[in-house]
N, C-alpha and C. Protein backbone atom coordinates (compact mmCIF):
# COMPACT_ATOMS: atom_id res chain seq x y z
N UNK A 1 80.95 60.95 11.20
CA UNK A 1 79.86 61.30 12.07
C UNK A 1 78.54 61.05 11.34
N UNK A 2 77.48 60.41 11.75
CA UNK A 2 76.14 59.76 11.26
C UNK A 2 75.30 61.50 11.08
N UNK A 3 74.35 61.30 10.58
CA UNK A 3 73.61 62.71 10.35
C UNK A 3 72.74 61.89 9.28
N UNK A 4 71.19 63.19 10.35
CA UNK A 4 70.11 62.46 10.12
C UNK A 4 69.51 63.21 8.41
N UNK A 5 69.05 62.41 7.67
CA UNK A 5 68.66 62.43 6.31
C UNK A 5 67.31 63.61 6.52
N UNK A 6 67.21 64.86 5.96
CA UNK A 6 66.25 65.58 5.98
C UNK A 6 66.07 65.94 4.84
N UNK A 7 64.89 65.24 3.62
CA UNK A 7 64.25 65.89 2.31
C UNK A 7 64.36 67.60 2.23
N UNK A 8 64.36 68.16 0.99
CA UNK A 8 64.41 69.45 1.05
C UNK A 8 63.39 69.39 -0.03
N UNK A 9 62.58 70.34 0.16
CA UNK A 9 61.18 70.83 -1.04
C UNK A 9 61.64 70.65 -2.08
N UNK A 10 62.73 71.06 -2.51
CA UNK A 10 63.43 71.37 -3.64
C UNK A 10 63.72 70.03 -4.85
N UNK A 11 64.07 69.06 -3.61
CA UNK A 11 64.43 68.06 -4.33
C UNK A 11 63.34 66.80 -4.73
N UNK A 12 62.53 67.46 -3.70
CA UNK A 12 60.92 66.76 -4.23
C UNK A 12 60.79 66.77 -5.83
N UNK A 13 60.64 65.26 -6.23
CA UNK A 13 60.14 65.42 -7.66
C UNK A 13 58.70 64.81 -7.95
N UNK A 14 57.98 65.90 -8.78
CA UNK A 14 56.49 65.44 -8.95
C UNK A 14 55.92 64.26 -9.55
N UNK A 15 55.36 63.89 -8.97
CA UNK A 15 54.85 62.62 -9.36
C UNK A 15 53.19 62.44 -9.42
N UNK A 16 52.87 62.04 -10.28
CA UNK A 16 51.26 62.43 -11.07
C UNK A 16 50.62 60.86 -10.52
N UNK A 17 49.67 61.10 -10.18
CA UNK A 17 48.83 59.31 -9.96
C UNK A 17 47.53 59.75 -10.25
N UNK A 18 46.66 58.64 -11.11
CA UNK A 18 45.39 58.89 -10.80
C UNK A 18 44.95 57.65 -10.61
N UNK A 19 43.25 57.84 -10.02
CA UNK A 19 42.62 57.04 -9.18
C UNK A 19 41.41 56.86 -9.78
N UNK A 20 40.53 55.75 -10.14
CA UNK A 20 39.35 55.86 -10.72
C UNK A 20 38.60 55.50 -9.25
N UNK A 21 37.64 56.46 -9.04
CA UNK A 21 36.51 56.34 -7.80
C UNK A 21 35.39 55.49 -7.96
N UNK A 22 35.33 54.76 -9.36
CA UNK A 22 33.80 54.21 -9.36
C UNK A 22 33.70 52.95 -8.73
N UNK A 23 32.68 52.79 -7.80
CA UNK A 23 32.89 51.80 -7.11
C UNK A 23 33.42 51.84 -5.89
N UNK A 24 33.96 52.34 -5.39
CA UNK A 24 35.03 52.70 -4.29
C UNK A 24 34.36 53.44 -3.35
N UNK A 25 34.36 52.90 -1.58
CA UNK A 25 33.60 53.48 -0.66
C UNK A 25 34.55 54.63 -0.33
N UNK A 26 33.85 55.75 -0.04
CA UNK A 26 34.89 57.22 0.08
C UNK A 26 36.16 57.35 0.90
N UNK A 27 35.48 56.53 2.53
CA UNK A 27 36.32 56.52 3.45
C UNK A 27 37.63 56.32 2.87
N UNK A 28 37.52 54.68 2.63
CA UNK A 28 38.84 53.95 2.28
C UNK A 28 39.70 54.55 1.21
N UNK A 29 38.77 55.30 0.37
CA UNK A 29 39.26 56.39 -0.72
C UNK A 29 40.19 57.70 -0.52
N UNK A 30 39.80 57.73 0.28
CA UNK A 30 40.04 59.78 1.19
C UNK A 30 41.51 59.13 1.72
N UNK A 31 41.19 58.18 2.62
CA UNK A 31 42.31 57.85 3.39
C UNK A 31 43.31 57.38 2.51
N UNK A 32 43.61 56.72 1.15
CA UNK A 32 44.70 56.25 0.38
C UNK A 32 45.24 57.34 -0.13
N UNK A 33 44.10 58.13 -0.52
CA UNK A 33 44.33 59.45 -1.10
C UNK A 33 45.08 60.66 -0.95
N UNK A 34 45.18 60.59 0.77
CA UNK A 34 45.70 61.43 1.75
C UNK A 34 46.76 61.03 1.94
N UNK A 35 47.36 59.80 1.89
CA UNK A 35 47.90 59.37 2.63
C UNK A 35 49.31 59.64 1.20
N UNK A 36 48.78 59.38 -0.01
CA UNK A 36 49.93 59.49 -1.07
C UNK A 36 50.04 60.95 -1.39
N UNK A 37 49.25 61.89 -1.39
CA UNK A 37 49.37 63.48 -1.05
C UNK A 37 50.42 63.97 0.16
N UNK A 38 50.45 63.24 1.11
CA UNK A 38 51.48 63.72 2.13
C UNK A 38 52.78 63.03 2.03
N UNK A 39 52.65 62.16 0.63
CA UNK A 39 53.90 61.08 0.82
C UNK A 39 54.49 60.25 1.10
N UNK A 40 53.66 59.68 1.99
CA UNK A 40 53.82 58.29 3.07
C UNK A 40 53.94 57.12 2.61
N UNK A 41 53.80 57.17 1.06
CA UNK A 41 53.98 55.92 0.20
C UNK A 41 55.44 56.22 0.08
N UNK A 42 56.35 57.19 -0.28
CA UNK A 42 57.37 57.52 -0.62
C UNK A 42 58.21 56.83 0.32
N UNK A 43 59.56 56.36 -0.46
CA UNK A 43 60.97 56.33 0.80
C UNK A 43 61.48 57.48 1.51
N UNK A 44 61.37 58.76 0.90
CA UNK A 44 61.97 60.00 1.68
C UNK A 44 61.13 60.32 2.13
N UNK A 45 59.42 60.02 2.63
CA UNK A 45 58.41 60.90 3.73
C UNK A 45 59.36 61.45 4.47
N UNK A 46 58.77 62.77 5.01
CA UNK A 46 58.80 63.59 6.12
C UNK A 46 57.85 64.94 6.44
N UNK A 47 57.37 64.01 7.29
CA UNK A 47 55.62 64.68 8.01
C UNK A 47 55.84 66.59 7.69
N UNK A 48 57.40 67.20 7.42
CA UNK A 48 57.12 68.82 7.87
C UNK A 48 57.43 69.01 6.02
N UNK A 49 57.68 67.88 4.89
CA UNK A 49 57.67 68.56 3.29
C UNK A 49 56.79 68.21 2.51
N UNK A 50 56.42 68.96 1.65
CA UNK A 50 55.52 68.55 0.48
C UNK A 50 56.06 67.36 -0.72
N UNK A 51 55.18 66.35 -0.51
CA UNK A 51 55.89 65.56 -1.36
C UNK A 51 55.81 65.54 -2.95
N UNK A 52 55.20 66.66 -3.14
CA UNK A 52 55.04 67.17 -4.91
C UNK A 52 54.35 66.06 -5.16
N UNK A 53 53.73 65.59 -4.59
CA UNK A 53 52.31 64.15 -5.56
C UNK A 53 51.33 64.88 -5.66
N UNK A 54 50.69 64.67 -7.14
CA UNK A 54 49.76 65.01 -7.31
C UNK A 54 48.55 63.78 -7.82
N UNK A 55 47.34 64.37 -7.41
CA UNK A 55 46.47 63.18 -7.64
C UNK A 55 45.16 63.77 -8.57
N UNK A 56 44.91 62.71 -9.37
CA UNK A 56 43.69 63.32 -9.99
C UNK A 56 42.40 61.85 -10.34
N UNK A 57 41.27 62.02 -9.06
CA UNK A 57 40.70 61.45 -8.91
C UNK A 57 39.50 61.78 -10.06
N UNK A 58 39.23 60.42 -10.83
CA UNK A 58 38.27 60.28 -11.95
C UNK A 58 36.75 59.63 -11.30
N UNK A 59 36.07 60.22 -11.94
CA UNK A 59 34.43 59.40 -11.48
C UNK A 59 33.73 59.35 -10.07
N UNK A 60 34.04 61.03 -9.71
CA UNK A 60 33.97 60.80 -8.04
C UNK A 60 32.67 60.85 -7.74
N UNK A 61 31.56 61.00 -8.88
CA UNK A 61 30.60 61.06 -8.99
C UNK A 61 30.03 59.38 -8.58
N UNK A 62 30.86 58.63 -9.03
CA UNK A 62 30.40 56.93 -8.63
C UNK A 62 31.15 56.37 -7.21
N UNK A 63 31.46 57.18 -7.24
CA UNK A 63 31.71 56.79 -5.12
C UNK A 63 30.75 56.67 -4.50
N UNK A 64 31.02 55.44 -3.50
CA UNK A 64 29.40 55.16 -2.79
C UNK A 64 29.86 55.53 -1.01
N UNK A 65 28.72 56.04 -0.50
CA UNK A 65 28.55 55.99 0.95
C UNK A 65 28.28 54.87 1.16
N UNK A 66 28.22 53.86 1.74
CA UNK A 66 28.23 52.45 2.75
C UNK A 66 26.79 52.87 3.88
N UNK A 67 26.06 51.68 3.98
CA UNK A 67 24.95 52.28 4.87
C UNK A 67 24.01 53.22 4.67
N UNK A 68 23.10 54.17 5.60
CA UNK A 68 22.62 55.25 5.56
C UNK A 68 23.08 56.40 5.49
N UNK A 69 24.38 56.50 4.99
CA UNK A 69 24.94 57.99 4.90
C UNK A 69 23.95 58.99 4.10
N UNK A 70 24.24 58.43 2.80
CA UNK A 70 23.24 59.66 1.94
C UNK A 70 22.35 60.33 2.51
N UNK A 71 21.07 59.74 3.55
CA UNK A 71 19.98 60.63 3.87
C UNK A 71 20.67 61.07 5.38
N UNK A 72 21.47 60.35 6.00
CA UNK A 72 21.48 60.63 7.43
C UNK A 72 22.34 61.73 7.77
N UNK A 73 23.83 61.22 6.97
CA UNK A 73 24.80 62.17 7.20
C UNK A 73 24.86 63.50 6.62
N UNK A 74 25.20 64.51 7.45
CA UNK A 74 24.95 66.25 7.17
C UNK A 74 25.94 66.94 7.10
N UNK A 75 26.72 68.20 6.23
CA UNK A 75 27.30 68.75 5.82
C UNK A 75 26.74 69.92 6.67
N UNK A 76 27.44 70.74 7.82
CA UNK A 76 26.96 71.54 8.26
C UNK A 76 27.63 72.93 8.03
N UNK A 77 27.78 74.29 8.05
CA UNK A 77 28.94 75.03 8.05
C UNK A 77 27.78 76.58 8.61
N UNK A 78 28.44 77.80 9.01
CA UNK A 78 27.96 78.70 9.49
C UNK A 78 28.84 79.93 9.22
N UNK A 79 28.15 81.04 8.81
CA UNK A 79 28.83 82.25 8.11
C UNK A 79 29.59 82.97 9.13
N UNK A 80 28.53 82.81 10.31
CA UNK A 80 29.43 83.99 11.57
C UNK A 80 28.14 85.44 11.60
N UNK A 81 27.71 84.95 10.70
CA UNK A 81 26.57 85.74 10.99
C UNK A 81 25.49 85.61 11.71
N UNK A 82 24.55 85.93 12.05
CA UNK A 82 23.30 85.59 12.61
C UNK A 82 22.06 84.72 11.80
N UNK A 83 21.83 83.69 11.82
CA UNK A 83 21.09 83.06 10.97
C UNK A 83 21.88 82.29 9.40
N UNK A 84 22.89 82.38 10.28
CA UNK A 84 23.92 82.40 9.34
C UNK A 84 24.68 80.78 9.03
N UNK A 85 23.40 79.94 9.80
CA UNK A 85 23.87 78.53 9.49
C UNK A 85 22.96 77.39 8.48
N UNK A 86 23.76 77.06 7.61
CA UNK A 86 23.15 76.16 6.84
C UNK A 86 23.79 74.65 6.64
N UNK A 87 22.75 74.01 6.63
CA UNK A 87 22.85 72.06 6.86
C UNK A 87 22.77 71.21 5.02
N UNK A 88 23.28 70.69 5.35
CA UNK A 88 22.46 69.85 3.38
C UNK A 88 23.22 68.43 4.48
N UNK A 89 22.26 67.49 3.36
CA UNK A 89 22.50 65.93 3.53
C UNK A 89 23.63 65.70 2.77
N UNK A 90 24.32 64.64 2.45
CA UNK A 90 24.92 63.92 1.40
C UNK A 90 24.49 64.62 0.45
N UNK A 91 23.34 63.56 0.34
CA UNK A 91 22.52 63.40 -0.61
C UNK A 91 22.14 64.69 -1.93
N UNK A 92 21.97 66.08 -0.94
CA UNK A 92 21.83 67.28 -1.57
C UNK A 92 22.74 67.50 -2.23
N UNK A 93 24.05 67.32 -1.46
CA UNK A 93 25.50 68.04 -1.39
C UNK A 93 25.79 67.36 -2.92
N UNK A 94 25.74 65.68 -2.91
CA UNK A 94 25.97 65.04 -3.86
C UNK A 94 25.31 65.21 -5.28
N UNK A 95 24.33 65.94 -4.79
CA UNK A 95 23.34 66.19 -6.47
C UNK A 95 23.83 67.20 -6.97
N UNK A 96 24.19 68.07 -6.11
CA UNK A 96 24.55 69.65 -6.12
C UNK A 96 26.00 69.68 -7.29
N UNK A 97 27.33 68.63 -6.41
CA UNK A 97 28.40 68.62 -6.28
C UNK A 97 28.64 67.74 -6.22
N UNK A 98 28.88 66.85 -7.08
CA UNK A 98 29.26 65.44 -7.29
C UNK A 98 30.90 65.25 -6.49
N UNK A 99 31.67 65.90 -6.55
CA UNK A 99 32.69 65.78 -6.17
C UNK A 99 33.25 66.08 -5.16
N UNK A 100 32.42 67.01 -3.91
CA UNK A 100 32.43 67.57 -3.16
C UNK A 100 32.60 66.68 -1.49
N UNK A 101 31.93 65.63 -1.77
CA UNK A 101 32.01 64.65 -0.76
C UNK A 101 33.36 64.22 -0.39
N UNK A 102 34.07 63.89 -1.56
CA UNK A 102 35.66 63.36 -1.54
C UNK A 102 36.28 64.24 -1.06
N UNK A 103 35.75 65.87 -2.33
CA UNK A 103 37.15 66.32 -1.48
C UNK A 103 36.77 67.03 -0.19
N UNK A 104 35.79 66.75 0.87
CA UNK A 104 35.78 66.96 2.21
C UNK A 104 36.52 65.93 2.75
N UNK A 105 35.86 64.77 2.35
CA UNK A 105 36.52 64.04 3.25
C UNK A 105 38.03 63.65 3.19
N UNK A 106 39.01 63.70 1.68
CA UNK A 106 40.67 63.94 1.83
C UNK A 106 40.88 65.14 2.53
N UNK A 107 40.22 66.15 2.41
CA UNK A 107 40.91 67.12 3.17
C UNK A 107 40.88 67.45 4.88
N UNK A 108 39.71 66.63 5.41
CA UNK A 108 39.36 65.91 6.40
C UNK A 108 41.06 65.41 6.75
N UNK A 109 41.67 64.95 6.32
CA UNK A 109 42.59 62.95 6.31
C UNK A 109 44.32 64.52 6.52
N UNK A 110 43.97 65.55 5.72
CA UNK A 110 45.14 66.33 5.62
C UNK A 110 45.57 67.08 6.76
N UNK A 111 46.58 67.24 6.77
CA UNK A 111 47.03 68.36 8.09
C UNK A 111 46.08 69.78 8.02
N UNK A 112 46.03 70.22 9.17
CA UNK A 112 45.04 71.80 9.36
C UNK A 112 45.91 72.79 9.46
N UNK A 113 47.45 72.80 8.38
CA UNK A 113 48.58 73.56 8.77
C UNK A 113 48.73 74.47 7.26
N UNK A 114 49.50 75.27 7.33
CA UNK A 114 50.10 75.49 6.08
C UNK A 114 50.32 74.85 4.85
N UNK A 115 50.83 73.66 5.39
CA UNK A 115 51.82 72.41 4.72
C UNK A 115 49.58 71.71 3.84
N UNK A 116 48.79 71.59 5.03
CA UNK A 116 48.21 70.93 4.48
C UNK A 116 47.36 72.07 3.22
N UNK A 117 47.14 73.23 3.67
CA UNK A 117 46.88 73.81 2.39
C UNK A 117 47.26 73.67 0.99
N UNK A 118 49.17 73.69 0.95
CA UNK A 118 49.18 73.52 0.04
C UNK A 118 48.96 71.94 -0.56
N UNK A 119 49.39 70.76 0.20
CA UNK A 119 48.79 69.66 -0.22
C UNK A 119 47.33 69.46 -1.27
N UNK A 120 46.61 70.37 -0.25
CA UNK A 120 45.16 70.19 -1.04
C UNK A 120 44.99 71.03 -2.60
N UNK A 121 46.23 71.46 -2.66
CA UNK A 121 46.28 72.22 -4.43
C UNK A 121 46.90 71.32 -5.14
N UNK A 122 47.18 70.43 -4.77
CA UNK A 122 47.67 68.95 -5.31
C UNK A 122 46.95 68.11 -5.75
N UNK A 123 45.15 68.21 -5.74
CA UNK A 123 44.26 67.36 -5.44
C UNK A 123 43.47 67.69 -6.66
N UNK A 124 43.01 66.72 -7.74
CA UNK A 124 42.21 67.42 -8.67
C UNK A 124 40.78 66.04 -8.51
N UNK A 125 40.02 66.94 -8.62
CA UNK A 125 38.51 65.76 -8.57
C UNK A 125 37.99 66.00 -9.74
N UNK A 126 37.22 65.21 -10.76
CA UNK A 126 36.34 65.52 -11.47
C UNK A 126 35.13 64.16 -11.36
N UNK A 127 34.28 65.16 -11.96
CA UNK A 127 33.11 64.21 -11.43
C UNK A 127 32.77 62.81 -12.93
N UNK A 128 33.51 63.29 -13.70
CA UNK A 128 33.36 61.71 -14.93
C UNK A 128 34.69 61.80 -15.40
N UNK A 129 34.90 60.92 -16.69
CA UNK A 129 35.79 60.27 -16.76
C UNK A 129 36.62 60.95 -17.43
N UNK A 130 36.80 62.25 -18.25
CA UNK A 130 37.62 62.74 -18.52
C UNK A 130 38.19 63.83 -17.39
N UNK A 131 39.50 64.19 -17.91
CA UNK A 131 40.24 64.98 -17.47
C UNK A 131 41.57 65.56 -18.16
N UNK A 132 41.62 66.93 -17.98
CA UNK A 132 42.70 67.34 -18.37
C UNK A 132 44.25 67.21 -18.05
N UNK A 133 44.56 66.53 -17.22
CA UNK A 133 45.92 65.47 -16.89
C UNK A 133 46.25 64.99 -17.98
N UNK A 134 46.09 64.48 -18.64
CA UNK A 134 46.91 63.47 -19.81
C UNK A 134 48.41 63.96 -20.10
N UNK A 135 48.88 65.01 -20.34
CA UNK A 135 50.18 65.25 -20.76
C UNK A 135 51.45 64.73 -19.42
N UNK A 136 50.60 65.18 -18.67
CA UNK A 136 51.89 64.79 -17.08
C UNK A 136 51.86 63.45 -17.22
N UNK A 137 51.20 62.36 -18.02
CA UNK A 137 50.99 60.70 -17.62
C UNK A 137 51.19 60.31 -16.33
N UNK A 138 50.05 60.33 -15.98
CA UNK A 138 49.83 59.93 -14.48
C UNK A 138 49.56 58.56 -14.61
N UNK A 139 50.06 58.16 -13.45
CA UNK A 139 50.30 56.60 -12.75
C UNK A 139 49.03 56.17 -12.52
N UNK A 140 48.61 55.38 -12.82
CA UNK A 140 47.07 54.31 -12.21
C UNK A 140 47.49 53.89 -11.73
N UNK A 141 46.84 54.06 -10.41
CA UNK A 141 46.15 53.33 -9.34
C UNK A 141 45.21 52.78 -8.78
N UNK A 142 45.76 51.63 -7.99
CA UNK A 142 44.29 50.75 -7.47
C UNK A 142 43.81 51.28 -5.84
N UNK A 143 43.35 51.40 -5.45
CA UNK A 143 43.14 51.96 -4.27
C UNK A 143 42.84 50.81 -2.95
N UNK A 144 41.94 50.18 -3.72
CA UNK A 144 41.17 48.65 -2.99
C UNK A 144 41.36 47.63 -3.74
N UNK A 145 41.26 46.23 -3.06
CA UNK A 145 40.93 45.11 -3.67
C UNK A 145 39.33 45.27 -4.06
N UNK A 146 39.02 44.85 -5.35
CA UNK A 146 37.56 44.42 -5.46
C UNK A 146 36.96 43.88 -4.48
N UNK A 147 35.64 44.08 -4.42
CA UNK A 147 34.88 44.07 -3.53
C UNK A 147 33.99 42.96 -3.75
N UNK A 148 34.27 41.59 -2.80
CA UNK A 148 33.15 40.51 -3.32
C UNK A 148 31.43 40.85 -2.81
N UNK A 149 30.90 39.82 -3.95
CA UNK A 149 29.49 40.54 -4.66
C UNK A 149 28.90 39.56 -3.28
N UNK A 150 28.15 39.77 -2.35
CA UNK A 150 27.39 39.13 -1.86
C UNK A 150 25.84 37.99 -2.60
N UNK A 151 26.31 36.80 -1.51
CA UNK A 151 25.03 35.84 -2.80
C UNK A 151 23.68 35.44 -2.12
């Protein structure tokens, strides 16, 4: 009798990748990013387990917005209080919080469930080039093809 193949958490084994951001437009970033956090690179994906990947994005400080983002685009959020809403640009957010852009926008790309909570404890950003990863030896990765230089 055939029977369908279902991953168990358990047998998830962790797997470390990192990503250098410099250079790299966020979108296309968030979205590769997300996409190996939920597993979808894997042969055993399945949309309801954690695929134990962990990622640790370097230099998120040199990620670029494309276009007018920096001044245009706004980070909005509101306490629930009365007067209780505050706006920043990119731009602020980015001076503030170098790293903060990315990880909105992977966590943006993640499920709004349980499952994606814990995903996002999977996610390490730092804003330059060191990091405390080294012992797990994480996998480099390319995210994009280089980007030709316009003449």
């Amino acid at each position: 009798m055939n029977s369908t193949y279902y991953p168990r958490a358990k047998d998830a084994q962790e797997k470390w990748y990192i990503v250098d951001a410099k250079g790299e437009v966020v979108g296309r970033l968030a979205s590769r990013v997300a996409a190996i956090l939920r597993g979808k690179t894997r042969p055993t994906f399945h949309p309801a387990v954690n695929s134990q990947a962990h990622v640790v994005v370097i230099n998120a400080d040199k990620a670029i917005l494309t276009g007018r983002k920096l001044k245009q685009k706004k980070y909005e959020s509101h306490s629930g209080y009365p007067g209780g809403f505050k706006s920043k640009t990119a731009e602020e957010l980015h001076r503030e919080k170098p790293g903060d852009i990315l990880r909105r926008a992977i966590n943006g790309m993640l499920p709004h469930t349980s499952l994606g909570s814990a995903l996002k404890t999977n996610l390490r950003i730092y804003a330059g080039e060191s990091h405390p990863h080294s012992a797990q030896q994480p996998e480099a990765i390319t995210v994009t093809k280089p980007r030709a230089k316009k003449a």
